[in-house]
PDB file of N, CA and C in Angstrom:
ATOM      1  N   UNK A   1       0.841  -1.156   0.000  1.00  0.00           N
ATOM      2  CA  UNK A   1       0.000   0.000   0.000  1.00  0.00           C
ATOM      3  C   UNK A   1       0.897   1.233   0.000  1.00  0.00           C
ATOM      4  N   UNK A   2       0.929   1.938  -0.945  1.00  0.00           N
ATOM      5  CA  UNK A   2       1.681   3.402  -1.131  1.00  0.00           C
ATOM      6  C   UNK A   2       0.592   4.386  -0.652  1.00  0.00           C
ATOM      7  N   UNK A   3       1.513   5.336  -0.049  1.00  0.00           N
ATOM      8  CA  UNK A   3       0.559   6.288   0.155  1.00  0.00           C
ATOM      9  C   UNK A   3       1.529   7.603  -0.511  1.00  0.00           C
ATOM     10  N   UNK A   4       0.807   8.988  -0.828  1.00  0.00           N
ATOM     11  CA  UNK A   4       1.243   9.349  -1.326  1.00  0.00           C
ATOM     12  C   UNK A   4       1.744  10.411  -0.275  1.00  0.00           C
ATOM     13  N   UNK A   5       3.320  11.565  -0.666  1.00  0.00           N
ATOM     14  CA  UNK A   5       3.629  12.375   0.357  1.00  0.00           C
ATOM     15  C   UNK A   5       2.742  12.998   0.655  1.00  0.00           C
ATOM     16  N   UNK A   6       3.042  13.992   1.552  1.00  0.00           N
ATOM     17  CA  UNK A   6       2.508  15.050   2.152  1.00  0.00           C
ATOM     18  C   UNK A   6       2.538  16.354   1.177  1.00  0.00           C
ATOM     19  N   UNK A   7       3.496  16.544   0.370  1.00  0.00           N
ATOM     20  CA  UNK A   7       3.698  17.826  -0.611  1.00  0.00           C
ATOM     21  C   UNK A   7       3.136  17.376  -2.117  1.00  0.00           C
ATOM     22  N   UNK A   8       3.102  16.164  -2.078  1.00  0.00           N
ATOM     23  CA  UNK A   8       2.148  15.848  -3.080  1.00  0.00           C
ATOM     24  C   UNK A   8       0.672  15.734  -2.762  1.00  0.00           C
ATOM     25  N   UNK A   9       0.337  15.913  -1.493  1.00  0.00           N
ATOM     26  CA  UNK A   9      -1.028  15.712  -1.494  1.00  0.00           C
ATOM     27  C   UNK A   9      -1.335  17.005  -1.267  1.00  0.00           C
ATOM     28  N   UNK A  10      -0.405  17.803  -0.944  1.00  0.00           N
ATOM     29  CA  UNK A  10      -1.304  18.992  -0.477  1.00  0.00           C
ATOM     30  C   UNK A  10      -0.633  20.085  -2.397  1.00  0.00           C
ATOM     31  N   UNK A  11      -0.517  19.479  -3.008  1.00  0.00           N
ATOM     32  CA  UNK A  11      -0.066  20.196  -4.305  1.00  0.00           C
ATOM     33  C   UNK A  11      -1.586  19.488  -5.020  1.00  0.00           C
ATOM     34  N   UNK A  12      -2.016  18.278  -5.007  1.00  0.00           N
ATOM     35  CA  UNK A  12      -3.258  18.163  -5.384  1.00  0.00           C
ATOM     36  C   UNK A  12      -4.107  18.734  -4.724  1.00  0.00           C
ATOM     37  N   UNK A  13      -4.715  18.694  -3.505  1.00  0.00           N
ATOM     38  CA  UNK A  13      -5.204  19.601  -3.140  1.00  0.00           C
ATOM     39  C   UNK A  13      -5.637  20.939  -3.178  1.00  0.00           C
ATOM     40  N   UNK A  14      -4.435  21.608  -3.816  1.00  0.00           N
ATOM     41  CA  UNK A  14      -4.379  22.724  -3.823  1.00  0.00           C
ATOM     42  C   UNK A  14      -4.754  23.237  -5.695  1.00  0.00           C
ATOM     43  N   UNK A  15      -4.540  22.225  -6.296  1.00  0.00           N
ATOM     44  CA  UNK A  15      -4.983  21.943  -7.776  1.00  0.00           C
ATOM     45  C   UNK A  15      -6.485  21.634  -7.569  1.00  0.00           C
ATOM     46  N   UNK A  16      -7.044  20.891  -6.786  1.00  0.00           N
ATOM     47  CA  UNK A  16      -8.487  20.418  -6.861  1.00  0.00           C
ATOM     48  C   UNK A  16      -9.459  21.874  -6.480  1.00  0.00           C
ATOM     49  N   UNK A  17      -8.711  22.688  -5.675  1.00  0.00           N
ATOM     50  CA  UNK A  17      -9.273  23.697  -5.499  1.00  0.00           C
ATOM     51  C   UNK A  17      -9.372  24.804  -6.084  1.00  0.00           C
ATOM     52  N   UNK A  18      -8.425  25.068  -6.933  1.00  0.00           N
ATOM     53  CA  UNK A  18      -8.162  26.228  -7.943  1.00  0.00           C
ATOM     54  C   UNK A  18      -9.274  25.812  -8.861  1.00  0.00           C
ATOM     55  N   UNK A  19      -9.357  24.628  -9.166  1.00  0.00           N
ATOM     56  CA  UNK A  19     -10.521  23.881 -10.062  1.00  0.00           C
ATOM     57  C   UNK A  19     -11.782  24.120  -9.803  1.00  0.00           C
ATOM     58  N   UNK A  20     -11.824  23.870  -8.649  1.00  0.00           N
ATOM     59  CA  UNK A  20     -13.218  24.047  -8.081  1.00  0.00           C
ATOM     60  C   UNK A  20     -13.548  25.596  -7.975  1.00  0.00           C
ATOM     61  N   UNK A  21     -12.936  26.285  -7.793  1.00  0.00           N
ATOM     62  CA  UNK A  21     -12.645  28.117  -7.868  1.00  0.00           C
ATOM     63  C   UNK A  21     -13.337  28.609  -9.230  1.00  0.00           C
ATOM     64  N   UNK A  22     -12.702  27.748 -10.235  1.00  0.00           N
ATOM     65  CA  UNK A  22     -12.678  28.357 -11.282  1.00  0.00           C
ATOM     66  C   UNK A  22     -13.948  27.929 -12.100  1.00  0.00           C
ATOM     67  N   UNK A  23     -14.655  27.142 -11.416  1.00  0.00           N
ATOM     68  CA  UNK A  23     -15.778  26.357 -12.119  1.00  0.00           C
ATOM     69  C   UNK A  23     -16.934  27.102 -11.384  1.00  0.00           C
ATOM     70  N   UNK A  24     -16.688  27.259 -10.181  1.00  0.00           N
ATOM     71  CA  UNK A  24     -17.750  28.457  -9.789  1.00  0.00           C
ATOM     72  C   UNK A  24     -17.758  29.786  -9.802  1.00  0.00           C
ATOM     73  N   UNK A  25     -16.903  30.489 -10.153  1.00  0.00           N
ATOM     74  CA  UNK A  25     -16.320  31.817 -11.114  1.00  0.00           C
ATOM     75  C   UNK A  25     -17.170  31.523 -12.387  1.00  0.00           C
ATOM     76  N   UNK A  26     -16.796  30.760 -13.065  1.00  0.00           N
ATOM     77  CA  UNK A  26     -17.977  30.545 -14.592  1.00  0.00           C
ATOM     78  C   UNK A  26     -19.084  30.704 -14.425  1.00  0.00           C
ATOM     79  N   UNK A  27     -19.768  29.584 -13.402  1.00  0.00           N
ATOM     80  CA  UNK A  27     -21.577  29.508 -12.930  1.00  0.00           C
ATOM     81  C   UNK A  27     -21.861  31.055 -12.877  1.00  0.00           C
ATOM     82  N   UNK A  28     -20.832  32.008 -11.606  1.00  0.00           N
ATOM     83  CA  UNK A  28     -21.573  32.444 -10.824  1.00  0.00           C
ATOM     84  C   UNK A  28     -21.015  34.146 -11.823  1.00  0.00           C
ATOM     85  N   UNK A  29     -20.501  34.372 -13.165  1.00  0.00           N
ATOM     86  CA  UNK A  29     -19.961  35.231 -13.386  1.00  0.00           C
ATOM     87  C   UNK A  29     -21.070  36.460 -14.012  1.00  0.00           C
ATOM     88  N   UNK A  30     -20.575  37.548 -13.356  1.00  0.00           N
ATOM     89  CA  UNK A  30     -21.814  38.385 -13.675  1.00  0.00           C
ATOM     90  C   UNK A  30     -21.396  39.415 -14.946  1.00  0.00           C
ATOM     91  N   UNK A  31     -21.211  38.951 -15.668  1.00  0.00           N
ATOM     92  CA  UNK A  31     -20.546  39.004 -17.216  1.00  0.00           C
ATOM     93  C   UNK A  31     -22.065  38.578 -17.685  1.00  0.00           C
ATOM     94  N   UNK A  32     -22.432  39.200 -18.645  1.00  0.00           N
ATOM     95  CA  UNK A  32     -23.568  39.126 -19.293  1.00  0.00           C
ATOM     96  C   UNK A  32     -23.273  37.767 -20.897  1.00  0.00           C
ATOM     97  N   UNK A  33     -23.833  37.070 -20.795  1.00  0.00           N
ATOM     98  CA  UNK A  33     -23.564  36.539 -21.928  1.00  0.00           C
ATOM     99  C   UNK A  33     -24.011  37.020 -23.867  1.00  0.00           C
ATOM    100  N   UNK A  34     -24.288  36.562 -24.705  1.00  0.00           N
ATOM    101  CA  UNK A  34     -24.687  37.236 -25.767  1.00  0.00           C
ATOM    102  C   UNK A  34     -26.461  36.209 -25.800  1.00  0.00           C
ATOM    103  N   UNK A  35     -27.013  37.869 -25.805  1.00  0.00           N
ATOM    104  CA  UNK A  35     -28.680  37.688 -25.528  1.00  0.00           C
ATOM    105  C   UNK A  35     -29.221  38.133 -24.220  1.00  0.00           C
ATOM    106  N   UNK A  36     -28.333  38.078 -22.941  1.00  0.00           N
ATOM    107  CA  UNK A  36     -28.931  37.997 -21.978  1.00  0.00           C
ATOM    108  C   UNK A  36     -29.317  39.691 -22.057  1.00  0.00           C
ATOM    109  N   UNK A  37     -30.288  39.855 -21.166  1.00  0.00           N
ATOM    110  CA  UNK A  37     -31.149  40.992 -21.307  1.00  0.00           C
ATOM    111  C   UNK A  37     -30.337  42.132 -20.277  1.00  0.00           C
ATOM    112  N   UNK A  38     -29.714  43.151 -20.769  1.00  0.00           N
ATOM    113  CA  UNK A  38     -29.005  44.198 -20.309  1.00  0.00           C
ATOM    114  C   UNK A  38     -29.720  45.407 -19.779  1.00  0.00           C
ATOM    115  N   UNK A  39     -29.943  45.519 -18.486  1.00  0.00           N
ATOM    116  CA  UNK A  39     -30.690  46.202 -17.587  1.00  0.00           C
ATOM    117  C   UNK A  39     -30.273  47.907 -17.652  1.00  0.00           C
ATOM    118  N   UNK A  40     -29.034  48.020 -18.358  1.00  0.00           N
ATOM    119  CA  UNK A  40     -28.238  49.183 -17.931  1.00  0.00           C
ATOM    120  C   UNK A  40     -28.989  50.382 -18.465  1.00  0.00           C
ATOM    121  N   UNK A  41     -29.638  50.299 -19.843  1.00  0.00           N
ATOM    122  CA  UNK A  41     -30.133  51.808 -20.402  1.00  0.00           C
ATOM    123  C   UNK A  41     -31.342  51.266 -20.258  1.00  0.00           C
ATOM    124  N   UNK A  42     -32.463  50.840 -19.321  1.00  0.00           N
ATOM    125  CA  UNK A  42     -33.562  50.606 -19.450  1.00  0.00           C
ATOM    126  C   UNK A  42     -34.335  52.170 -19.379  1.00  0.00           C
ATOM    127  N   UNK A  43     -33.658  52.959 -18.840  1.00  0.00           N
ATOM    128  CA  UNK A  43     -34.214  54.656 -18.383  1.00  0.00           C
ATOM    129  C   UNK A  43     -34.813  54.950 -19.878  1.00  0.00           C
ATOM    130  N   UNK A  44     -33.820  54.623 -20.892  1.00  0.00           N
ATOM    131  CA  UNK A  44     -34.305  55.258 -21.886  1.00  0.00           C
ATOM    132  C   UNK A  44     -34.958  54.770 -23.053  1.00  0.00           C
ATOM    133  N   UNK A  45     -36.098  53.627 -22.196  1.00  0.00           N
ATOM    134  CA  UNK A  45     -37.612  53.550 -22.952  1.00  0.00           C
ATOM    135  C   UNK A  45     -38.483  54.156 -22.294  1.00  0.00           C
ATOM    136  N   UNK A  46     -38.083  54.466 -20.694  1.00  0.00           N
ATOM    137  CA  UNK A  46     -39.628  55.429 -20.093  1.00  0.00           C
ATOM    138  C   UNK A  46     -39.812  56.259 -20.347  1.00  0.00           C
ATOM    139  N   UNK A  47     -41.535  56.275 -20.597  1.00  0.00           N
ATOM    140  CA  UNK A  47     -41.551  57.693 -21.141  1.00  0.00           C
ATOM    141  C   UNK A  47     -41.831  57.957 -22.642  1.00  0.00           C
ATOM    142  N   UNK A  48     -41.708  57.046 -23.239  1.00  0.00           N
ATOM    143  CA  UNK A  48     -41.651  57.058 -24.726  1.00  0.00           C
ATOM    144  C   UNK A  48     -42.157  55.943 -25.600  1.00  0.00           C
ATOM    145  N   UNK A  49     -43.209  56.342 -26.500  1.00  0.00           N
ATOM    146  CA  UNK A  49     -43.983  54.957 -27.038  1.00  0.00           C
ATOM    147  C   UNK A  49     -43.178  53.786 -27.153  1.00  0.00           C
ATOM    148  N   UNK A  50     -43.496  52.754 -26.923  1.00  0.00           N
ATOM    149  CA  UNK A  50     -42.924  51.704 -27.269  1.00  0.00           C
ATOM    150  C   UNK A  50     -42.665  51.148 -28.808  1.00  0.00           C
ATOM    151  N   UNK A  51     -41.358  50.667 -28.967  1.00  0.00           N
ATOM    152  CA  UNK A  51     -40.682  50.468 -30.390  1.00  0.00           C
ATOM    153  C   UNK A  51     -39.964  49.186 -30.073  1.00  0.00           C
ATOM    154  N   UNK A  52     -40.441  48.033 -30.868  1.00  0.00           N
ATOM    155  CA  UNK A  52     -39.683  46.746 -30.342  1.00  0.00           C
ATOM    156  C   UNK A  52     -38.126  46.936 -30.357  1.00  0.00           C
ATOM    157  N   UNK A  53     -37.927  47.566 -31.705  1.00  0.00           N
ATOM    158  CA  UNK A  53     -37.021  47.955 -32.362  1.00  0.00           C
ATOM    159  C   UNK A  53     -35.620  48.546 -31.138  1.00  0.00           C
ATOM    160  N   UNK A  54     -36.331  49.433 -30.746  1.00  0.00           N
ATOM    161  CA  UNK A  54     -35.387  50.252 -30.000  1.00  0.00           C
ATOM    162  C   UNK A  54     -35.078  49.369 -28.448  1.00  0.00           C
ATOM    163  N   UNK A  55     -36.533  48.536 -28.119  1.00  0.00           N
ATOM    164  CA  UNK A  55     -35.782  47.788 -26.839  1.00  0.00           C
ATOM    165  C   UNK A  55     -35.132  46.663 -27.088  1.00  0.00           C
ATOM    166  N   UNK A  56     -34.838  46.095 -28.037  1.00  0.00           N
ATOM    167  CA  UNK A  56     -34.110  45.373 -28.484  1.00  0.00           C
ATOM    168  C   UNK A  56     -32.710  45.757 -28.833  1.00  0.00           C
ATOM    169  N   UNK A  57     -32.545  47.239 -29.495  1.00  0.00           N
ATOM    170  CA  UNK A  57     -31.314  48.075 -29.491  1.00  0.00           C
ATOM    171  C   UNK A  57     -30.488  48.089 -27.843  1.00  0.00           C
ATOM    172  N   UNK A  58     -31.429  48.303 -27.012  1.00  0.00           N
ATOM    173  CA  UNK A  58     -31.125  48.787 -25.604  1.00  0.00           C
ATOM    174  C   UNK A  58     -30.985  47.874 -25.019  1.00  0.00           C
ATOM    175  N   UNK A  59     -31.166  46.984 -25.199  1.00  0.00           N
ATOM    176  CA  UNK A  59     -30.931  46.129 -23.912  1.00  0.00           C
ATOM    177  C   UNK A  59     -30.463  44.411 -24.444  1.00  0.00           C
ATOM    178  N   UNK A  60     -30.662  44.304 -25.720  1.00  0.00           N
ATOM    179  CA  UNK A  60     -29.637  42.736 -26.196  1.00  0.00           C
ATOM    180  C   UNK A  60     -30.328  41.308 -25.713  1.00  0.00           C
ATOM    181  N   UNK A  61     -31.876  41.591 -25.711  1.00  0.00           N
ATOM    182  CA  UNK A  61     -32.370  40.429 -25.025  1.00  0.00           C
ATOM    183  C   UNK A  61     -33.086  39.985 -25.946  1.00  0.00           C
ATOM    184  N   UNK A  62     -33.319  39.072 -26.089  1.00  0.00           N
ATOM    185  CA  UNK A  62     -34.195  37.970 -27.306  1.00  0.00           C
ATOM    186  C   UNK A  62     -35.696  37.700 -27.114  1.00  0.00           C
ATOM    187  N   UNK A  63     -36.215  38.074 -26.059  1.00  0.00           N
ATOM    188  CA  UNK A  63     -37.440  37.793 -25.840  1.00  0.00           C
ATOM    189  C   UNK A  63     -38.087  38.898 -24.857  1.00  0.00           C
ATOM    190  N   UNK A  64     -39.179  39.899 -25.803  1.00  0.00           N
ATOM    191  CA  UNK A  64     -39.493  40.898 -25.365  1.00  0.00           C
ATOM    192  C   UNK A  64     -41.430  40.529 -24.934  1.00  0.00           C
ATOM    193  N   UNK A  65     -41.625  40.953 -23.625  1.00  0.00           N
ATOM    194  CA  UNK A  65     -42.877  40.778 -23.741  1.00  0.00           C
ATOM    195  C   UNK A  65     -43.210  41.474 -22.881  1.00  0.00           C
ATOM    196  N   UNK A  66     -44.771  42.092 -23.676  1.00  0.00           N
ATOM    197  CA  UNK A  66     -45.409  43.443 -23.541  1.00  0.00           C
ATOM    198  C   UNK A  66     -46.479  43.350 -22.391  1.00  0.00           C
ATOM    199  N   UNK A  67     -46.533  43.516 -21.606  1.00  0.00           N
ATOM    200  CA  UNK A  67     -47.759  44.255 -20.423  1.00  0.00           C
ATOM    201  C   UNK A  67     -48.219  45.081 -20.208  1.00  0.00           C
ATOM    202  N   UNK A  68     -49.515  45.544 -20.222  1.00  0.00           N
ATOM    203  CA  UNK A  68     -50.848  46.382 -19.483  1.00  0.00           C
ATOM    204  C   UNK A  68     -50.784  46.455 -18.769  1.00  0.00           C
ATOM    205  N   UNK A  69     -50.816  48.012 -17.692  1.00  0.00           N
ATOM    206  CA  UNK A  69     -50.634  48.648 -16.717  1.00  0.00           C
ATOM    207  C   UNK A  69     -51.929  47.338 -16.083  1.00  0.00           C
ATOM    208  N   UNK A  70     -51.760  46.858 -15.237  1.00  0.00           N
ATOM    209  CA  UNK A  70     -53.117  46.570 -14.535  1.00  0.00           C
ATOM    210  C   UNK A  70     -53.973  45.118 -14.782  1.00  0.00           C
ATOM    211  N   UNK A  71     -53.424  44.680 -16.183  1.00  0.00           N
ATOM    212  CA  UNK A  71     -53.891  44.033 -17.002  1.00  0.00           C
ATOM    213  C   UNK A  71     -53.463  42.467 -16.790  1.00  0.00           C
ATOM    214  N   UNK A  72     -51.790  42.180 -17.026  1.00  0.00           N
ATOM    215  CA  UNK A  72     -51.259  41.163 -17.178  1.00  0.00           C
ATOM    216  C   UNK A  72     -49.936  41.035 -15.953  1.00  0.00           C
ATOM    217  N   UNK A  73     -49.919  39.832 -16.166  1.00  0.00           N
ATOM    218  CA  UNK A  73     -49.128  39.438 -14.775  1.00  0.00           C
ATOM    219  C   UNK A  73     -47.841  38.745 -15.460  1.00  0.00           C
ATOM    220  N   UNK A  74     -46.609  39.480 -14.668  1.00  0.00           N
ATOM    221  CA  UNK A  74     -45.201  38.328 -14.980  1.00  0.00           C
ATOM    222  C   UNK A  74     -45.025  37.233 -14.730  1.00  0.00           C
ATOM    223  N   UNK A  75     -45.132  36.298 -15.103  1.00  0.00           N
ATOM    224  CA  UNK A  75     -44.350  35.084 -14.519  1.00  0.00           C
ATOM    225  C   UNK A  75     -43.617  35.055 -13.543  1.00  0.00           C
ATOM    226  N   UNK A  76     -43.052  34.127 -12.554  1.00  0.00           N
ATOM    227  CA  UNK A  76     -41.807  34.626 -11.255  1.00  0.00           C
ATOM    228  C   UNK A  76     -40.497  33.892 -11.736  1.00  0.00           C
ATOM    229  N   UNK A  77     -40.822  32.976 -13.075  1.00  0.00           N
ATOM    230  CA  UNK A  77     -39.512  32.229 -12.892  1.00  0.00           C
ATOM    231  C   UNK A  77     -38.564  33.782 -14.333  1.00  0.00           C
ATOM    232  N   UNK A  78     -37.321  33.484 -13.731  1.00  0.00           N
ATOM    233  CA  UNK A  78     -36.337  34.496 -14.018  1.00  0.00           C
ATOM    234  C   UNK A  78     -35.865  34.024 -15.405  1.00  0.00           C
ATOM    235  N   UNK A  79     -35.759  34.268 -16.473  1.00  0.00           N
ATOM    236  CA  UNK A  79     -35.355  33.896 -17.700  1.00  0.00           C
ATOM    237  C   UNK A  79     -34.297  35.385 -18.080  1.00  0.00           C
ATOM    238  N   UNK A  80     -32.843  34.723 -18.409  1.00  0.00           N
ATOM    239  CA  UNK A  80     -31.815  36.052 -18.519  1.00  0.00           C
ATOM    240  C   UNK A  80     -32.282  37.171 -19.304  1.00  0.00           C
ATOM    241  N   UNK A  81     -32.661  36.246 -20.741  1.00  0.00           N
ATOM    242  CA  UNK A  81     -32.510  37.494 -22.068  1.00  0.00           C
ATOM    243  C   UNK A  81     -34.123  37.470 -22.085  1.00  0.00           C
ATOM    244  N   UNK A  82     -34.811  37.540 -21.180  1.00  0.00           N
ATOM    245  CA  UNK A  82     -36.492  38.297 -21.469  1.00  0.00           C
ATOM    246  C   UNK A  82     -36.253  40.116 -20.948  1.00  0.00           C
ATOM    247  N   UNK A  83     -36.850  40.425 -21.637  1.00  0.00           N
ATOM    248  CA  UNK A  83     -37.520  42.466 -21.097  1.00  0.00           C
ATOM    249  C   UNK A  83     -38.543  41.745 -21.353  1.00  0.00           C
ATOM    250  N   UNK A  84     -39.469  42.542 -19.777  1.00  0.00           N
ATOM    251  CA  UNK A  84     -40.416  43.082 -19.438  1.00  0.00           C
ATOM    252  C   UNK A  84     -40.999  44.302 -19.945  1.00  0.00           C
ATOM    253  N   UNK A  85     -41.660  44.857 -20.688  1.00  0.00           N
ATOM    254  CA  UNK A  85     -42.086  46.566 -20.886  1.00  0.00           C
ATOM    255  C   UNK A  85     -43.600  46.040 -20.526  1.00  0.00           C
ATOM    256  N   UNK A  86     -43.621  47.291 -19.600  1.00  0.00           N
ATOM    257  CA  UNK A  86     -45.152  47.639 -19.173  1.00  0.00           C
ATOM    258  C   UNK A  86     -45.672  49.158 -19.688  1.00  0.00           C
ATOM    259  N   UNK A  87     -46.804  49.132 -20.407  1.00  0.00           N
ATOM    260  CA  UNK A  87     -47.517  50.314 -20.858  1.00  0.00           C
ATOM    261  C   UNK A  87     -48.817  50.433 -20.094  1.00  0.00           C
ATOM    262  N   UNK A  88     -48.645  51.757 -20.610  1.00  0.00           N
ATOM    263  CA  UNK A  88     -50.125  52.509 -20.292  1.00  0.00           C
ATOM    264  C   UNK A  88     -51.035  52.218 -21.088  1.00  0.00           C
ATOM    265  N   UNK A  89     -52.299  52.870 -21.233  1.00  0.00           N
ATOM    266  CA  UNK A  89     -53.433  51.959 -22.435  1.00  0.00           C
ATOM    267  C   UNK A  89     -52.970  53.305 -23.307  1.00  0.00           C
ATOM    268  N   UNK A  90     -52.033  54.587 -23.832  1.00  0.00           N
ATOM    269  CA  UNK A  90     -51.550  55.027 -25.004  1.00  0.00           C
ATOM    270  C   UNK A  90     -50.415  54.350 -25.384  1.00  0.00           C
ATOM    271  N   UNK A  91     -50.040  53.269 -25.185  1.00  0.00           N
ATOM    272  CA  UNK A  91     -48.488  52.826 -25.329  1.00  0.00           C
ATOM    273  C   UNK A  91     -47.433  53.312 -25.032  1.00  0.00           C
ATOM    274  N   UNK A  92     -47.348  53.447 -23.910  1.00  0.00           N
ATOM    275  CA  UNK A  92     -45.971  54.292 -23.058  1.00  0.00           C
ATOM    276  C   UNK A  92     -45.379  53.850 -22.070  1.00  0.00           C
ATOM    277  N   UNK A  93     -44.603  53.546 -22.899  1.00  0.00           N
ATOM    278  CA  UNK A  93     -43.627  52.564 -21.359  1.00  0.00           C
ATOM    279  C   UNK A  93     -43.421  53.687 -20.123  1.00  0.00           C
ATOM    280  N   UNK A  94     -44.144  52.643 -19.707  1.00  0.00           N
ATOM    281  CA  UNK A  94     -44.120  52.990 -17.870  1.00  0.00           C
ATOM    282  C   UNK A  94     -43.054  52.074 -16.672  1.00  0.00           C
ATOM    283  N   UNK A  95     -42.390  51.185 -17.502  1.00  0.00           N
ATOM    284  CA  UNK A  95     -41.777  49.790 -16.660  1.00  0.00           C
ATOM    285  C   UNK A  95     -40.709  49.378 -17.850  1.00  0.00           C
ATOM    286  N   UNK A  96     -40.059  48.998 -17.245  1.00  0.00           N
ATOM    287  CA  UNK A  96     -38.895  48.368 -18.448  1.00  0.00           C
ATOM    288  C   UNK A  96     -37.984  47.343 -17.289  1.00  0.00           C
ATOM    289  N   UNK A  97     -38.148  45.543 -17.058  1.00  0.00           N
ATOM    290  CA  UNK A  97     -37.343  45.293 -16.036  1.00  0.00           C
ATOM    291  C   UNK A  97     -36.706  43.961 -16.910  1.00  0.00           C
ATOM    292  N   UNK A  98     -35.883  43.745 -16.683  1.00  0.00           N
ATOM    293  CA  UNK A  98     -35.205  41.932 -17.584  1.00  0.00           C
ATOM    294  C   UNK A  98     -36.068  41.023 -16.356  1.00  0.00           C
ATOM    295  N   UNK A  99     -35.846  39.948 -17.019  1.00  0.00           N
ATOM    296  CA  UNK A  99     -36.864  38.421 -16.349  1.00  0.00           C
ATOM    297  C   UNK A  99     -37.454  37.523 -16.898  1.00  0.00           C
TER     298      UNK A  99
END
């Protein structure tokens, strides 16, 4: 029965963990991927009729869906690249959130 040293076990060790570091750095990285829905210029749809066009410019998300002040309800489960826009009954974004 070999066992292995002490500077070799703690050199794996210390490899198993950099590993493990670096694999939850990936999961947990708040780096936006391509599509996911970019929260940063949401300011500048309020306020202003809604244009698929332009929230799609603004924010890089693939799946846009529209809500009535009062009307319709979000879902709770979190999907990256969805916008939220909520209007008024003239079409005016009043809400702009990713989800």
């Amino acid at each position: 029965m070999s066992r292995v040293s002490t500077p070799r076990r703690a050199a794996a060790n210390l490899v198993s963990a950099a590993a493990a570091l670096l694999v939850l750095l990936a999961l947990a990285s708040p780096a936006a991927s391509a599509g996911d829905c970019q929260d940063g210029h949401l300011d500048l749809l309020l306020g202003t009729p809604y244009a698929q066009e332009k929230a799609t410019a603004v924010t890089k998300a693939r799946q846009i869906r529209t809500l009535l002040v009062g009307k319709e309800a979000a879902t709770a489960e979190y999907v990256s690249d969805r916008l939220y826009v909520v209007l008024n009954p003239k079409g005016i974004v009043v809400r702009a959130f990713c989800g």
